[in-house]
N, C-alpha and C. Protein backbone atom coordinates (compact mmCIF):
# COMPACT_ATOMS: atom_id res chain seq x y z
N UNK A 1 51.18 -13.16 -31.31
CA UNK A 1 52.28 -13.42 -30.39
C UNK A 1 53.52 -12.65 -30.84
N UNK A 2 54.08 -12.21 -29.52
CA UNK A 2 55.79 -11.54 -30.04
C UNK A 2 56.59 -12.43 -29.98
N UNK A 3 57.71 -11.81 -30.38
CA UNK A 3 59.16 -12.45 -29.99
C UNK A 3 59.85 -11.32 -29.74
N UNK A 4 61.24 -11.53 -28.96
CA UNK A 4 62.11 -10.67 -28.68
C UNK A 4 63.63 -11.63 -28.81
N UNK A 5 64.64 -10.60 -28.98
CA UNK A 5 65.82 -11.21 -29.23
C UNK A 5 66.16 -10.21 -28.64
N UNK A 6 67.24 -10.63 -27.34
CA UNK A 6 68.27 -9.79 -26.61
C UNK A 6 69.80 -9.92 -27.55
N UNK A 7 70.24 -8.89 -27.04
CA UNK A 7 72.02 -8.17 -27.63
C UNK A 7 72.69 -9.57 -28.08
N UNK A 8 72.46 -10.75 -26.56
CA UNK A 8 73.55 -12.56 -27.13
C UNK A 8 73.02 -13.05 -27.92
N UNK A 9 71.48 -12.94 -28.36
CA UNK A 9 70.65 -13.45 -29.31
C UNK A 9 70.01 -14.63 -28.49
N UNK A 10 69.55 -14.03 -27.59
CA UNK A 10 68.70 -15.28 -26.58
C UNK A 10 67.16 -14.39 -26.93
N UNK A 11 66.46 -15.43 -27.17
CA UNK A 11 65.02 -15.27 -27.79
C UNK A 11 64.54 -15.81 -26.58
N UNK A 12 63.44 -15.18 -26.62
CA UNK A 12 62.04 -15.06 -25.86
C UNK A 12 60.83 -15.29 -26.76
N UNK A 13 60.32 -16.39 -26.80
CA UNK A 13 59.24 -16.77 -27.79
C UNK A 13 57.58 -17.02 -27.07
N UNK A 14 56.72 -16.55 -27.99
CA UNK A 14 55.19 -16.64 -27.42
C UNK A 14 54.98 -15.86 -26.42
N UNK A 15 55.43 -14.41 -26.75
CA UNK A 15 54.48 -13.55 -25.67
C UNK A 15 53.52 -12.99 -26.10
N UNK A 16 52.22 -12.32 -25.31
CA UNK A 16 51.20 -11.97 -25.62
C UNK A 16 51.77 -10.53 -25.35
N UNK A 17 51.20 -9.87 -25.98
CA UNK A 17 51.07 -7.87 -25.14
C UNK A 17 50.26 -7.43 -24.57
N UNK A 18 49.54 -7.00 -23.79
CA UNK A 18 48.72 -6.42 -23.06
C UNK A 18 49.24 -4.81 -22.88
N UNK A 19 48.92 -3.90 -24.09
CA UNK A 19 48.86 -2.24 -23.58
C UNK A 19 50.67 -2.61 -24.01
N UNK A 20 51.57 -2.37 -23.47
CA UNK A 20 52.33 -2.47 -23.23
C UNK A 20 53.46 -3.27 -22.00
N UNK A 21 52.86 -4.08 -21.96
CA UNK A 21 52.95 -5.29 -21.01
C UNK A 21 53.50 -6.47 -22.23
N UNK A 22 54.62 -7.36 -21.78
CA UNK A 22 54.95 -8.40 -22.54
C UNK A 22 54.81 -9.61 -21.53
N UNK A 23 53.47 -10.62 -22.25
CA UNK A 23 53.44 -11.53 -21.12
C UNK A 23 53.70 -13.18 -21.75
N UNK A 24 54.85 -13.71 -20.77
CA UNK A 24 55.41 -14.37 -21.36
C UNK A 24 54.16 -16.24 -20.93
N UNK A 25 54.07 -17.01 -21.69
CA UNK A 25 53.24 -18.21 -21.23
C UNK A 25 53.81 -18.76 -20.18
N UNK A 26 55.18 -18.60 -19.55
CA UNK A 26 55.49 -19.36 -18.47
C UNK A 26 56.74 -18.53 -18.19
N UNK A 27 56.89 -18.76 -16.41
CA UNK A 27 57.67 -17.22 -16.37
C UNK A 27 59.14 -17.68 -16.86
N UNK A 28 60.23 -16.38 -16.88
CA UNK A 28 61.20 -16.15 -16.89
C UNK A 28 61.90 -15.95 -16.32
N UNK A 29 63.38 -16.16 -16.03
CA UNK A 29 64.23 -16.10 -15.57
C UNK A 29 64.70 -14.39 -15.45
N UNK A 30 64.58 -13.44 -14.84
CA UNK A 30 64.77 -12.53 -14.87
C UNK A 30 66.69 -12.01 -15.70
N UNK A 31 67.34 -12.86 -15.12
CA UNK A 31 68.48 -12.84 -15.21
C UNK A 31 69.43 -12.68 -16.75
N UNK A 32 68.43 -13.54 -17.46
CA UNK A 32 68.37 -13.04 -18.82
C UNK A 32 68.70 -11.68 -19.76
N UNK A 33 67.94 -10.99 -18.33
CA UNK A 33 68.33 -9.46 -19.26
C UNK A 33 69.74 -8.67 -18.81
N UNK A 34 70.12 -8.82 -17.60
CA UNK A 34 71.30 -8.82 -17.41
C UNK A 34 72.60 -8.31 -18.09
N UNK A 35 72.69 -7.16 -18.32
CA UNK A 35 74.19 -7.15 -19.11
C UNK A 35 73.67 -7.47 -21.03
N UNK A 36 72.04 -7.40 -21.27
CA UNK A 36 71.89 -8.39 -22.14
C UNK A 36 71.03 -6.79 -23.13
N UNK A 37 70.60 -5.77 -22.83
CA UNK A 37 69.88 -5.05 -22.98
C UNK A 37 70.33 -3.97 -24.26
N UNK A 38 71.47 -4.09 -24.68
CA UNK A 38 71.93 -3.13 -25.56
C UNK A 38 71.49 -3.02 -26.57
N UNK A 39 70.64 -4.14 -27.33
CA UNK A 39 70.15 -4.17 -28.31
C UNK A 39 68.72 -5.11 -28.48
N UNK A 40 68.04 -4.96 -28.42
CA UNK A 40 66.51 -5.93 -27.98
C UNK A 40 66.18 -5.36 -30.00
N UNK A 41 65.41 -6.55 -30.43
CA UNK A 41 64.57 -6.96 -31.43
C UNK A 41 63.41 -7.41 -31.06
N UNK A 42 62.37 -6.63 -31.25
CA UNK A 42 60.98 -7.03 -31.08
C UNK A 42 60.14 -7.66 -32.22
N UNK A 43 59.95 -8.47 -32.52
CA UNK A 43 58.90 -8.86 -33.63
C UNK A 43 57.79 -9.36 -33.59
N UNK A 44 56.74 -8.77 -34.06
CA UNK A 44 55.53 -9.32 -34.50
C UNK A 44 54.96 -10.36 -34.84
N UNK A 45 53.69 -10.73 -34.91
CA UNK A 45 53.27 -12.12 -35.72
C UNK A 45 53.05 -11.83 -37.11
N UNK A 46 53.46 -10.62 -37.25
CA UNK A 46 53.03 -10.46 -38.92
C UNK A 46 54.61 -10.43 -39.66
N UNK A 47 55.79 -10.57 -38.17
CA UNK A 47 57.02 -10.55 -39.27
C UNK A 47 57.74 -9.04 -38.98
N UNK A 48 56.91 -8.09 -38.48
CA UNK A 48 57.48 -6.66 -38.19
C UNK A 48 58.84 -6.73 -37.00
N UNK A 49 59.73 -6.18 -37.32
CA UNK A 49 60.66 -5.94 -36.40
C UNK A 49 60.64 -4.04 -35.92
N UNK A 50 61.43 -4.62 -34.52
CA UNK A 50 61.57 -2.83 -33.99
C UNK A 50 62.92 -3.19 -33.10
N UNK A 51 63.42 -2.56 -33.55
CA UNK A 51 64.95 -2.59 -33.03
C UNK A 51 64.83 -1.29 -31.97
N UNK A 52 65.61 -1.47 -30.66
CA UNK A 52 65.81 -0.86 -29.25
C UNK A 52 66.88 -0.59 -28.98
N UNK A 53 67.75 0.35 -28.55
CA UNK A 53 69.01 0.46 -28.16
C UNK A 53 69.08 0.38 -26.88
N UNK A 54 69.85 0.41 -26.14
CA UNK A 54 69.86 0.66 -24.19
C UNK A 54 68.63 1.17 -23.78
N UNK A 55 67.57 0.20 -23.48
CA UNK A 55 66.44 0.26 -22.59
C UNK A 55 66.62 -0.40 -21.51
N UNK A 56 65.73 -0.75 -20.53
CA UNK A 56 65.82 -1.67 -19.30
C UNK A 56 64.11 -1.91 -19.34
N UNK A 57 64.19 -3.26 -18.58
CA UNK A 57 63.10 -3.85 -17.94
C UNK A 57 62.17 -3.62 -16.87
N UNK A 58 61.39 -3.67 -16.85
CA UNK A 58 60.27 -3.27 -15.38
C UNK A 58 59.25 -4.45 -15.64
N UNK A 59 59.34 -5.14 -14.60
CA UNK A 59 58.77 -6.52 -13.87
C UNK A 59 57.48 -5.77 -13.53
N UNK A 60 56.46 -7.16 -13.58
CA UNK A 60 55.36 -6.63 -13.05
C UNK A 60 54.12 -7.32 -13.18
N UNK A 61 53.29 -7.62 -12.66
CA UNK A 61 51.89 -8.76 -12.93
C UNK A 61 51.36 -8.35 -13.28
N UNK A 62 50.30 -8.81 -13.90
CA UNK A 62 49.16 -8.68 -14.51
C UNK A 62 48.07 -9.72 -14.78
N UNK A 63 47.14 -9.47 -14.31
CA UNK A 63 46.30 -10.34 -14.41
C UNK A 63 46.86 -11.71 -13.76
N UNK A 64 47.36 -11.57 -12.84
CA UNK A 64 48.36 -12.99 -11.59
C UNK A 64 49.24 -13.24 -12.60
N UNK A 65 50.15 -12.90 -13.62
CA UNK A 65 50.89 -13.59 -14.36
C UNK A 65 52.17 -12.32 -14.45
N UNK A 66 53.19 -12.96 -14.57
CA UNK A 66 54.49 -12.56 -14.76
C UNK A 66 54.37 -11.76 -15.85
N UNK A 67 54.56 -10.74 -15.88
CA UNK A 67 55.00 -9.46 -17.34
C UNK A 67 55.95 -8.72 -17.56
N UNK A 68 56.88 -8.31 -18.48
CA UNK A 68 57.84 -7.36 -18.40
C UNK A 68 57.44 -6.22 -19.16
N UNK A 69 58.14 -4.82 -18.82
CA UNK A 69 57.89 -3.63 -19.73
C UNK A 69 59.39 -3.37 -20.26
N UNK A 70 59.42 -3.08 -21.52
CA UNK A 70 60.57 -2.31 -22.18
C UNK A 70 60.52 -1.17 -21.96
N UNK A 71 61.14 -0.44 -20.91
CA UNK A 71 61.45 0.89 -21.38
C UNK A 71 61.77 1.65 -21.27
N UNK A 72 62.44 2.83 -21.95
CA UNK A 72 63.48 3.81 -21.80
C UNK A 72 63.81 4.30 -20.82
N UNK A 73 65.10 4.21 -20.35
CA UNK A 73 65.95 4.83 -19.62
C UNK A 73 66.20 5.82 -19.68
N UNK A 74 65.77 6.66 -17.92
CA UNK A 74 65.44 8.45 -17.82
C UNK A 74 67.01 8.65 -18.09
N UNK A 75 66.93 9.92 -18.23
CA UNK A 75 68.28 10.35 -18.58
C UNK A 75 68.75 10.61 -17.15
N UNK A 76 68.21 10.26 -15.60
CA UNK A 76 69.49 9.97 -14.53
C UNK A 76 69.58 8.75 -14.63
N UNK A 77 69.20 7.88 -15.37
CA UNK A 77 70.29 6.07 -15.28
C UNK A 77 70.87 6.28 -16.34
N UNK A 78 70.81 7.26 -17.54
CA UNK A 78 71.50 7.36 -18.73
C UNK A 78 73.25 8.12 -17.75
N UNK A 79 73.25 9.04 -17.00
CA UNK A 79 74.14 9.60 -16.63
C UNK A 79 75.18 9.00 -15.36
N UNK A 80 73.96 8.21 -14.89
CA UNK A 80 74.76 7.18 -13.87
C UNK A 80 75.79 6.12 -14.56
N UNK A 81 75.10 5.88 -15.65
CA UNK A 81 75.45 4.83 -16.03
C UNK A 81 77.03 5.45 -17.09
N UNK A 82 76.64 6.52 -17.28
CA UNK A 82 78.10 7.45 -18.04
C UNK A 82 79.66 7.48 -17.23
N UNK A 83 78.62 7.70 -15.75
CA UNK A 83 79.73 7.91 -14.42
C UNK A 83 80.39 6.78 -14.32
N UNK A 84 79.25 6.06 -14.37
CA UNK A 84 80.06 4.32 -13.40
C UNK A 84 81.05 3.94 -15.11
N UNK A 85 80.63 4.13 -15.95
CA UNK A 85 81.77 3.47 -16.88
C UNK A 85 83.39 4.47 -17.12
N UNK A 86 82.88 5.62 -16.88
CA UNK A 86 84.03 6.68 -16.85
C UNK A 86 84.86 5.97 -15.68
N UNK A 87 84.26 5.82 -14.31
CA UNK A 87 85.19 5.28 -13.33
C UNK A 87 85.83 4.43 -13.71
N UNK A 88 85.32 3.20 -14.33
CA UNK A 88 85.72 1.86 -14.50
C UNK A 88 86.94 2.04 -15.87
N UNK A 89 86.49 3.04 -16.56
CA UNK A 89 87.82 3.30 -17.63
C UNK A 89 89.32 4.13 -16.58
N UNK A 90 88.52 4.99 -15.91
CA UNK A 90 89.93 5.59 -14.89
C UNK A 90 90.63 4.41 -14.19
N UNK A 91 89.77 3.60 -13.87
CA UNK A 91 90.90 2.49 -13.03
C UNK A 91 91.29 1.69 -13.86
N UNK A 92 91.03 1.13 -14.71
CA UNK A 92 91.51 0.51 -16.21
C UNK A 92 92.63 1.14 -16.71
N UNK A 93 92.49 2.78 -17.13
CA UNK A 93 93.65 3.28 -17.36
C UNK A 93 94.85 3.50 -16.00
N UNK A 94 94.45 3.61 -14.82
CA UNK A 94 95.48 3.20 -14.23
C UNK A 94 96.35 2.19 -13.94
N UNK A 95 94.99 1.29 -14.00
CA UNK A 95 96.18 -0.26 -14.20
C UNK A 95 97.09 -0.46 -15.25
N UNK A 96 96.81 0.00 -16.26
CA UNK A 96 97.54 0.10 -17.25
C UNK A 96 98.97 0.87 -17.10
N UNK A 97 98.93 1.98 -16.77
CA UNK A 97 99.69 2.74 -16.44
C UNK A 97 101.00 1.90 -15.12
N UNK A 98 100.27 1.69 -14.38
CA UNK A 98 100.88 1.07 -13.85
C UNK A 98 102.07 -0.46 -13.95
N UNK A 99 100.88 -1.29 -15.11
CA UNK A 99 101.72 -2.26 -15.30
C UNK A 99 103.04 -1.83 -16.78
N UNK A 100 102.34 -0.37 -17.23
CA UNK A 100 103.98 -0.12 -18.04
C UNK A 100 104.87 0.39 -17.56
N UNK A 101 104.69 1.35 -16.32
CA UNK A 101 105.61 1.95 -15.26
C UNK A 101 105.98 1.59 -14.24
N UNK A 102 105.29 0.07 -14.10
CA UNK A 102 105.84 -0.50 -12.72
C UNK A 102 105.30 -0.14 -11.28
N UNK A 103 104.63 1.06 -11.39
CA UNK A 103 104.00 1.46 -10.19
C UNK A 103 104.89 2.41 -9.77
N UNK A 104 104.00 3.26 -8.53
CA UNK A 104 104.70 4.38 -8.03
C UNK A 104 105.57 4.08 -7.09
């Protein structure tokens, strides 16, 4: 059996693997991963850890049962994801700007 620990340190306990399939004994809340993905800990039943940086999830059945996949993010959600935070710093730094200058 695995375990996994997301970035808040919310554990996911007793999954099986299949290939690369993580199948959990009773499903999950998808929502979990959420904002939650920056850092995933995978461990073993023997105690092995594997540390993950910014991956994402892919849902998916198997064998009629709920499964998730870990895994890497192509480099166009790596670049989308560059854009959308660059935006979100431009309007950040404008608000800023604004609340020391008062506005235009």
């Amino acid at each position: 059996m695995y375990k996994i620990i997301l970035a808040d340190g919310t554990t996911i306990d007793n999954l099986e693997l299949n290939g690369n399939n993580f199948i959990p004994e009773t499903p999950i809340d998808a929502n979990i991963f959420n904002g939650n993905l920056s850092k995933i800990s995978i461990i073993d039943s023997e105690g092995n850890i594997e540390e993950l940086n910014d991956f994402r999830i892919v849902f998916a059945e198997v064998a009629g049962k709920q499964s998730f996949i870990i895994a890497e993010k192509s480099s166009e959600e790596k670049r989308d994801e560059r854009v959308t935070n660059t935006e979100v710093d431009i309007v950040t730094l404008e608000e800023t700007i604004d609340t020391i200058f008062g506005g235009a």
